[in-house]
Protein backbone atom coordinates (compact mmCIF):
# COMPACT_ATOMS: atom_id res chain seq x y z
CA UNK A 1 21.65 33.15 -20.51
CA UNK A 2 21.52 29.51 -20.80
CA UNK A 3 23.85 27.62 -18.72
CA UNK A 4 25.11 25.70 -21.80
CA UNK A 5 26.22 28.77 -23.72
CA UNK A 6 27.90 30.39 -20.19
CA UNK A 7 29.67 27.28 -20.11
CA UNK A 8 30.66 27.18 -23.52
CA UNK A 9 31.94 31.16 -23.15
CA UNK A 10 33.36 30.20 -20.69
CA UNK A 11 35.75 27.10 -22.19
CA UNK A 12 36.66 29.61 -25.59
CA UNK A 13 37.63 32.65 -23.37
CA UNK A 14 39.80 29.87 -21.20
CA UNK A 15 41.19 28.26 -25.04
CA UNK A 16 42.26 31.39 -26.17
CA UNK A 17 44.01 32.48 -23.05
CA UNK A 18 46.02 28.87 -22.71
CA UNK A 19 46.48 28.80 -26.94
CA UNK A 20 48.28 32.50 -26.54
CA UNK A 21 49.61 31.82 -23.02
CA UNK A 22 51.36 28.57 -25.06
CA UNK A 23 52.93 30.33 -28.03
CA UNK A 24 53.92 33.06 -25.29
CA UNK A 25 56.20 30.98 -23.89
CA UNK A 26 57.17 29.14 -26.74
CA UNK A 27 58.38 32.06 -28.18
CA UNK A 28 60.44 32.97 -24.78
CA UNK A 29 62.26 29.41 -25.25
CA UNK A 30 65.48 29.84 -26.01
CA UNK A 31 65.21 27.46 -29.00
CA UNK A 32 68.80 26.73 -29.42
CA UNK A 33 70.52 28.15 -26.94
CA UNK A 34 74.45 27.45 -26.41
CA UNK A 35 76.87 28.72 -23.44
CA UNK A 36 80.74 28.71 -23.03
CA UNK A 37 82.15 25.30 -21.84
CA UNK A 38 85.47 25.69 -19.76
CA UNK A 39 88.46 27.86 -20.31
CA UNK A 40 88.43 26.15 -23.66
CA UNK A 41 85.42 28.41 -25.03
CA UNK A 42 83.72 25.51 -26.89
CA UNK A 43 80.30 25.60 -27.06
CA UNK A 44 77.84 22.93 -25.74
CA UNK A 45 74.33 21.64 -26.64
CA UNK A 46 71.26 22.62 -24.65
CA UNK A 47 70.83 19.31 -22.45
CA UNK A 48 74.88 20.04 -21.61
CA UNK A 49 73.94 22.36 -19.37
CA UNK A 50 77.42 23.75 -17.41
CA UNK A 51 77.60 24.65 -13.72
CA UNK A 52 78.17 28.34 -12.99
CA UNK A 53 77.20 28.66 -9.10
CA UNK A 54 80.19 30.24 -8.62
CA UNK A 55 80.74 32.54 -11.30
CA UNK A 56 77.00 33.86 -11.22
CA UNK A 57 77.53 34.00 -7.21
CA UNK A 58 81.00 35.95 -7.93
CA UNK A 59 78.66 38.56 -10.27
CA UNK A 60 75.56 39.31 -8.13
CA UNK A 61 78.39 40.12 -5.59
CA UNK A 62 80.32 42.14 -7.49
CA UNK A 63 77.58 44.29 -8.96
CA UNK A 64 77.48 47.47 -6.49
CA UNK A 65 74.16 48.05 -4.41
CA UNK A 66 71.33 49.99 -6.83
CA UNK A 67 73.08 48.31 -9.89
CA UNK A 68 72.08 45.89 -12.51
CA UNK A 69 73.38 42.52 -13.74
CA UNK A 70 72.69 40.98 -17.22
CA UNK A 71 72.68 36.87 -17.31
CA UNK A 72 74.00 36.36 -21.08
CA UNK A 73 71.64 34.07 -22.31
CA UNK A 74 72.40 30.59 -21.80
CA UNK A 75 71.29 27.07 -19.77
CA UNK A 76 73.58 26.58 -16.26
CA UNK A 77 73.37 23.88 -13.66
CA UNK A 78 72.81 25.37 -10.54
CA UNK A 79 74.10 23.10 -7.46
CA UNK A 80 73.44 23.67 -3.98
CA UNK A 81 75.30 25.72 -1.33
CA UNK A 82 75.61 24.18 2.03
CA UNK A 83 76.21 27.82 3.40
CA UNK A 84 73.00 28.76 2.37
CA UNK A 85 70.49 27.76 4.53
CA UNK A 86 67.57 30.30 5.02
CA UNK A 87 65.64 29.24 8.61
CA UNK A 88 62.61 30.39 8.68
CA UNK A 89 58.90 30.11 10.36
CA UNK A 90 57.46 27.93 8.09
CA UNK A 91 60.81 25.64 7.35
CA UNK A 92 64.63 25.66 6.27
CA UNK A 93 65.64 25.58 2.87
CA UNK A 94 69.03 25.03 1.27
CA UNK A 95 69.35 27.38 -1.95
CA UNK A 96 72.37 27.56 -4.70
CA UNK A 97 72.44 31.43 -4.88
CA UNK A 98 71.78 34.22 -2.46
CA UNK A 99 70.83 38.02 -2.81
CA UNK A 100 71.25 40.85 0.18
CA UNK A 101 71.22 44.01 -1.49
CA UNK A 102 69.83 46.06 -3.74
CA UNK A 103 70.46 44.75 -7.19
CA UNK A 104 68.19 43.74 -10.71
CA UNK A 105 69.02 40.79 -12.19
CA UNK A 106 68.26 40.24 -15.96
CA UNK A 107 68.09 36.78 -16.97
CA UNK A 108 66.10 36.80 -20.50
CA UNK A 109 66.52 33.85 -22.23
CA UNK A 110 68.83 32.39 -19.08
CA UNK A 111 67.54 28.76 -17.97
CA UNK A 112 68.68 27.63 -14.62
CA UNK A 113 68.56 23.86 -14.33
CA UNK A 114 68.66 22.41 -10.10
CA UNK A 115 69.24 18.78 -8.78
CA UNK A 116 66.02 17.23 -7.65
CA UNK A 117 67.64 14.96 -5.05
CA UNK A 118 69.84 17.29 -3.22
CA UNK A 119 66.98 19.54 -2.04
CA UNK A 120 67.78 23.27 -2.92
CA UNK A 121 66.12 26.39 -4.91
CA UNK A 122 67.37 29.26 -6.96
CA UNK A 123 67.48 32.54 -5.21
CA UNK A 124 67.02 33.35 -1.43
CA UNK A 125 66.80 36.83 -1.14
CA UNK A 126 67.37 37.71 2.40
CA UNK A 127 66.86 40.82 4.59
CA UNK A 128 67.34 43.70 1.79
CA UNK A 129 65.10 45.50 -0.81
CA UNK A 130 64.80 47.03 -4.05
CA UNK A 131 65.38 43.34 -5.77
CA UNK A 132 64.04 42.80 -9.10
CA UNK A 133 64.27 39.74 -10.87
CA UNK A 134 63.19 39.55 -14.19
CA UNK A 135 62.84 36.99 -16.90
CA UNK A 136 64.56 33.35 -16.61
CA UNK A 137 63.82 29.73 -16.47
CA UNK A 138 64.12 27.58 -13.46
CA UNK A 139 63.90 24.26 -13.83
CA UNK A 140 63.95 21.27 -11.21
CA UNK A 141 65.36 18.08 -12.47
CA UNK A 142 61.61 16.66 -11.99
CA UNK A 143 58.66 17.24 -9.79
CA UNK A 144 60.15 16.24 -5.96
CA UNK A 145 58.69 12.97 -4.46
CA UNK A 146 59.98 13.46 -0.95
CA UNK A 147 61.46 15.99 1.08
CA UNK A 148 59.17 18.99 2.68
CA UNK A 149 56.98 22.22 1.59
CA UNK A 150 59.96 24.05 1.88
CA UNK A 151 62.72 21.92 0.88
CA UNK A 152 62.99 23.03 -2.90
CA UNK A 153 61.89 26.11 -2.59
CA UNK A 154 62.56 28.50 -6.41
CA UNK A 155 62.61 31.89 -5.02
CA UNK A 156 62.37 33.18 -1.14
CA UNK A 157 62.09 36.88 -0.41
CA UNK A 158 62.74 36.66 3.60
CA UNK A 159 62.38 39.60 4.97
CA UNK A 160 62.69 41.82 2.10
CA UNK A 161 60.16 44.40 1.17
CA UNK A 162 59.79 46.44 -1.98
CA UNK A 163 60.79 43.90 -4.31
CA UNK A 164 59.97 42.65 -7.95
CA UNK A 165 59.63 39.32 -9.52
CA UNK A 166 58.39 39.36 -13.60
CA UNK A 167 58.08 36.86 -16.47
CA UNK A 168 60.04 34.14 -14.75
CA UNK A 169 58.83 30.72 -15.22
CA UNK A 170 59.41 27.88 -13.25
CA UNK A 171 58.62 24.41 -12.53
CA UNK A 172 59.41 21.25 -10.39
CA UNK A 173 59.71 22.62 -7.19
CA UNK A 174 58.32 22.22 -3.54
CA UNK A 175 56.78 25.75 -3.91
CA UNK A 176 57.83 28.24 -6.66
CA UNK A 177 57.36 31.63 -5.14
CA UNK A 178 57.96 31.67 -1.25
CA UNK A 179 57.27 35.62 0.07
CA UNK A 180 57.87 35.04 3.98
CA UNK A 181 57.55 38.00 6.21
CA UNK A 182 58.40 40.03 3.13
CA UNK A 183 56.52 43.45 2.65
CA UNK A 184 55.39 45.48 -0.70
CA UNK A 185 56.21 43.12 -3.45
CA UNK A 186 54.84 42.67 -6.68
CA UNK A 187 54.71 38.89 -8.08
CA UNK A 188 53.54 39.74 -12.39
CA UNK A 189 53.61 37.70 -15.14
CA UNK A 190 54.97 34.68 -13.36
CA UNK A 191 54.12 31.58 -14.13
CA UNK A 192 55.18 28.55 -11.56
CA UNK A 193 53.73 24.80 -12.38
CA UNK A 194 54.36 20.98 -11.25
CA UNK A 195 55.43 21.67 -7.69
CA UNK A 196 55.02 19.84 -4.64
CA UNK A 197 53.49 22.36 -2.73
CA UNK A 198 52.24 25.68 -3.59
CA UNK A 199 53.19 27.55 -7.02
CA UNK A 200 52.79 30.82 -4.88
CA UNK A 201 52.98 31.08 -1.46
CA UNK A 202 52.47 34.84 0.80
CA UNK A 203 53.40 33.67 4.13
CA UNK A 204 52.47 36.23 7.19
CA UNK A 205 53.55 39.25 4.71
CA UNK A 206 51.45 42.46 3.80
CA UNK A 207 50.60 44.56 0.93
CA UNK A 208 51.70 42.38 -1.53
CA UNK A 209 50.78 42.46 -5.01
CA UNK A 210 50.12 38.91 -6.77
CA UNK A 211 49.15 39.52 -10.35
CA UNK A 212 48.71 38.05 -14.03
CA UNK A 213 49.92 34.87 -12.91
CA UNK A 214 49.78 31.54 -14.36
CA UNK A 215 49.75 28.31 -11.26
CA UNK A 216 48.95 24.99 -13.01
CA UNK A 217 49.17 21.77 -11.80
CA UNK A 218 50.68 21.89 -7.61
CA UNK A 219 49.78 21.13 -4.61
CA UNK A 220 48.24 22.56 -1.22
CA UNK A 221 46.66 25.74 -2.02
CA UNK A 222 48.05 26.64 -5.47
CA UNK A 223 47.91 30.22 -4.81
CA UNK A 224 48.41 30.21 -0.71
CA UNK A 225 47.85 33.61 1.83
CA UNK A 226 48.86 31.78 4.76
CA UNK A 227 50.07 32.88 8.72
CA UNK A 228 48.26 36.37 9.46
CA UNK A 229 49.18 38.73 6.45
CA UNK A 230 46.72 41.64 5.56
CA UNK A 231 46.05 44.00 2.33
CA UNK A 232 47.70 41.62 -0.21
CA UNK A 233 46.20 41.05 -3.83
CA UNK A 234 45.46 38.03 -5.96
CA UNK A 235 44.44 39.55 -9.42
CA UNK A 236 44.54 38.64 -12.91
CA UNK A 237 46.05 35.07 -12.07
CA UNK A 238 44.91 31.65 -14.09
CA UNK A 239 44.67 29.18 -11.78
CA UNK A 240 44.67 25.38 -12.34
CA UNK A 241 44.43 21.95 -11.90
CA UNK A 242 43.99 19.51 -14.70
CA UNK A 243 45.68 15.89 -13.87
CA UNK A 244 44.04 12.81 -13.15
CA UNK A 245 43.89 11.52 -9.28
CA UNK A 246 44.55 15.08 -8.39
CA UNK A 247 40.96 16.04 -7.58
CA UNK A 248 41.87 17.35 -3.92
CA UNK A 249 43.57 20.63 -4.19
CA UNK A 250 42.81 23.80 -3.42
CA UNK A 251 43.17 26.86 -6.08
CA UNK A 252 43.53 29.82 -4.17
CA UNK A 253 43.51 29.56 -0.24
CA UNK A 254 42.94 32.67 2.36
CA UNK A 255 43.61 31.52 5.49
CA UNK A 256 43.99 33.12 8.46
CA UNK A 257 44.22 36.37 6.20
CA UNK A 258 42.61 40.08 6.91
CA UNK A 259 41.66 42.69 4.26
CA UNK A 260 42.99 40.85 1.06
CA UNK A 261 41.13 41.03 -2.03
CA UNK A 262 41.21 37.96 -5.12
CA UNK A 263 39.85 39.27 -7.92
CA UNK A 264 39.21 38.68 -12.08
CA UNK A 265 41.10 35.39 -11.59
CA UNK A 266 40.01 32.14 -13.58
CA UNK A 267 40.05 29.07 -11.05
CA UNK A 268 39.34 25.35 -12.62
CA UNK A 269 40.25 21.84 -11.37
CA UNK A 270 39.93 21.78 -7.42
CA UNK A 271 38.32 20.76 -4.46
CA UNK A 272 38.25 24.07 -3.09
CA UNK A 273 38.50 26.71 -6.11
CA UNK A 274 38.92 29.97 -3.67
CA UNK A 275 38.79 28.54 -0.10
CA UNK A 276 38.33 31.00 2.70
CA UNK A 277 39.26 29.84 6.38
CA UNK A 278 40.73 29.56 9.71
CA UNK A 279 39.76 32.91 11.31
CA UNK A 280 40.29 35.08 7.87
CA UNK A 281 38.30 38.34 8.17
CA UNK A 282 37.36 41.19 6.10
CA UNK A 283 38.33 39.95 2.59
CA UNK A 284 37.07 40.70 -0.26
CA UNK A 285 36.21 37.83 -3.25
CA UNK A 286 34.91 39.87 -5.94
CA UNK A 287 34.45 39.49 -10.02
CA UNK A 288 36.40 35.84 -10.24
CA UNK A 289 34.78 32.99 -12.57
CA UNK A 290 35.28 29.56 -10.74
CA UNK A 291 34.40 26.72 -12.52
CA UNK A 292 34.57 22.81 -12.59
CA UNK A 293 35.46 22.55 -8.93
CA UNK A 294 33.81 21.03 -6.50
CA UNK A 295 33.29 24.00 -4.45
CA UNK A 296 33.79 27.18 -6.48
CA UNK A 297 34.03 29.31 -3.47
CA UNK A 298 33.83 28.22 -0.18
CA UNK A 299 33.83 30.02 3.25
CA UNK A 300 34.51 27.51 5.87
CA UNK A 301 36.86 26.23 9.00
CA UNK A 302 40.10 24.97 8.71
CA UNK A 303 40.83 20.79 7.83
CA UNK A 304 41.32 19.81 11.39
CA UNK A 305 44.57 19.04 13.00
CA UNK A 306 47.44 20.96 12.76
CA UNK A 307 45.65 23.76 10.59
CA UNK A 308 42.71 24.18 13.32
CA UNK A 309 38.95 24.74 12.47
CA UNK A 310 38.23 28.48 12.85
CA UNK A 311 35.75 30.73 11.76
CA UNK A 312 35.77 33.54 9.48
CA UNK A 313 34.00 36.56 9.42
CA UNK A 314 32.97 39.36 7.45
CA UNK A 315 34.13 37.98 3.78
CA UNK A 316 32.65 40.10 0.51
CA UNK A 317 31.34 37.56 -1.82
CA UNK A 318 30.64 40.18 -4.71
CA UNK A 319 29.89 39.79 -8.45
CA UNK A 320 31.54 36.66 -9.26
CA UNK A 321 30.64 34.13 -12.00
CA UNK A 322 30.09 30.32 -10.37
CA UNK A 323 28.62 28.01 -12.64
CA UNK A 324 29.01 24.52 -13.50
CA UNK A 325 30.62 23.02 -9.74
CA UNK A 326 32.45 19.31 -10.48
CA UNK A 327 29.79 16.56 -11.03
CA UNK A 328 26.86 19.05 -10.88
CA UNK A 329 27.08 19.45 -7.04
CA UNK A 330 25.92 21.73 -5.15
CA UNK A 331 28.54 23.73 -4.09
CA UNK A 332 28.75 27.07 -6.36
CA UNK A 333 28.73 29.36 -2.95
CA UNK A 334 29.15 27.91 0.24
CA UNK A 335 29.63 29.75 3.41
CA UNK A 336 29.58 27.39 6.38
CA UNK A 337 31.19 28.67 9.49
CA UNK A 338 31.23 32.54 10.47
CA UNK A 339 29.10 35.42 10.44
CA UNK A 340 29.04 39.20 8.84
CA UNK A 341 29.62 37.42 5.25
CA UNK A 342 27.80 39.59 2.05
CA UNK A 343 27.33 37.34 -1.61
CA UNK A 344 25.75 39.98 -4.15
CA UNK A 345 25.62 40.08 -7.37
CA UNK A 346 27.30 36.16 -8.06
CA UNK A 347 25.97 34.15 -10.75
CA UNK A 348 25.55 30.96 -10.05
CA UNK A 349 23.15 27.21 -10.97
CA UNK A 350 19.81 27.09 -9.06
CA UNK A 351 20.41 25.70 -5.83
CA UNK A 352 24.10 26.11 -5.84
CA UNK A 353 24.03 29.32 -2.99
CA UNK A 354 24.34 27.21 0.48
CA UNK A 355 24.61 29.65 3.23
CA UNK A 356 23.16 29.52 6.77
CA UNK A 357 19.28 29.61 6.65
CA UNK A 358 18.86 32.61 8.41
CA UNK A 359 20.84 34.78 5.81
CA UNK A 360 19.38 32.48 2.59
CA UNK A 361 16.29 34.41 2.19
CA UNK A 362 17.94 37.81 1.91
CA UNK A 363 20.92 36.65 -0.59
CA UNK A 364 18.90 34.66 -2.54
CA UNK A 365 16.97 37.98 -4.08
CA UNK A 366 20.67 39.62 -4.54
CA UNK A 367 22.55 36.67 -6.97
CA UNK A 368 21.81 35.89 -10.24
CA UNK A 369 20.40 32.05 -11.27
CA UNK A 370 20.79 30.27 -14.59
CA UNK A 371 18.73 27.50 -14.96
CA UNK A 372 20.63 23.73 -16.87
């Protein structure tokens, strides 16, 4: 097929999924949504939005272990709880709410609204399970300028395994999704733009499900496996980067990663669209289109420093589609540091497969090549 029409395919599949992704969430709005304003019962105006820390800390601990609570619909100020500081590996972070049992939350049509400058997130779920969160709107005042990775931090599962987290949106944040040494989650339908760090981040946590997932628009790897998890999954997910002077990031990141597989996502915008490195091994990258960055996928070590420059081994490169790398370089595969790597069955521009010379002859017969 000629590159022109792939690329063109490519651009109508990707309008149709953002045009019904749009009036998707447009439709989840609450358009005119009013909640109770003091003992008075009056009702106030969207942008009037009321603080009920308390009260919604009072419910989730009043609802008995295994049981559910229902968020009437409505837009709260959430402010920060000095108690609530969740120390971790990777950083502290201050939250407004906290979880430690089994419980679901229902929050359709709910919209939380946090304080930019004090430096706090949503939910930190802490040591527990069975915790499913679905639905809601969590809004930072506006995308943080200062503070750390972790300092606004939406949602942390710390050390909680078999948990949910489905069709909650959220935006201005350090990261959105923070899973930290948190086992057998699923992350679906989620859909986590303008933070300062990553939309979704797995942080030294196994077998966790990432999937259907929309990350626009962050910083450091957008979608991050980070810190020596294993058997996770990145599938489904949109992925992407589309503001000017951001041309740096990284889409999805594997780093220091075993046995985790990213695949049938859509990755657009980066530096690094799916960026393999620091001593990963024995992940899969299979059936993903990459497109428009500057490396589509890239095995490689880490950026010096702090993060190290290690090798990785033994990554499946298998069946994905490649084409069109920012500014026509040449970066549509590139493995540069490692050994035991496969790439079969990619599609991908002549002379866009960069690999180590020894192993160029044999891959070269097992991709596909479109010609400009």
């Amino acid at each position: 097929m000629n590159i022109r029409k792939i690329g063109f395919v490519l651009l109508l599949l990707l309008g149709i999924a953002g045009v019904s992704y749009f009036f998707l969430i447009m439709e989840k709005l609450p358009q005119e949504v009013e909640v109770e304003n003091g003992s008075e019962g009056n009702r106030t105006a969207l942008d009037e939005a009321v603080d009920k820390t308390t009260e919604i800390q009072k419910s989730i601990d009043e609802t008995p272990a295994g049981g559910t609570l229902e968020i009437p619909p409505g837009v709260y100020k959430l402010s920060k709880n000095p108690d609530l500081k969740a120390v971790t590996g990777y950083g502290d972070s201050y939250f407004a709410l906290k979880i430690s049992k089994p419980i679901t939350i229902v929050m359709e049509e709910v919209i939380f609204q946090t304080d930019t400058d004090d430096e706090y997130g949503v939910f930190w779920v802490n040591e527990t399970e069975d915790v499913h969160l679905k639905g809601g709107f969590l809004m930072g005042e506006r995308l943080p300028e200062e503070g750390s990775l972790t300092s606004h931090i939406a949602i942390l599962f710390l050390y909680t395994n078999n948990s949910s987290i489905e069709d909650t949106y959220m935006k201005n944040y350090s990261q959105g999704v923070h899973l930290n040494h948190s086992d057998h989650n699923v992350v679906r339908k989620v859909t986590s733009e303008f933070n300062y760090g990553s939309g979704i981040i797995n942080f030294d946590s196994d077998q966790n499900v990432i999937d259907s997932c929309v990350v626009r628009n962050s910083g450091d790897g957008h979608i991050s496996l980070y810190g020596g998890g294993s058997d996770n999954r990145v599938v489904n997910c949109m992925v992407t980067e589309d503001r000017p002077g951001y041309e740096d990031q990284q889409g999805i990141t594997v780093e220091s990663e075993k046995a985790s597989t990213i695949e049938n996502n859509t990755v657009s915008g980066f530096y690094y669209g799916i960026d393999v490195k620091n001593a990963s091994e024995s992940n899969i990258i299979e059936s993903n289109i990459a497109f428009n960055n500057e490396y589509n996928i890239a095995v490689r070590g880490g950026d010096g420093g702090e993060n190290l420059e290690l090798p990785s081994y033994n990554t499946q490169i298998l069946n994905n589609m490649v084409v069109d790398p920012r500014g026509k370089s040449s970066y549509g595969i590139y493995v540069g540091a490692g050994d035991g790597h496969v790439v079969i069955g990619n599609t991908l521009n002549v002379d866009n497969l960069i690999i180590p010379e020894k192993d160029l002859e044999v891959y070269e017969s097992q991709n596909f090549f479109v010609e400009e």
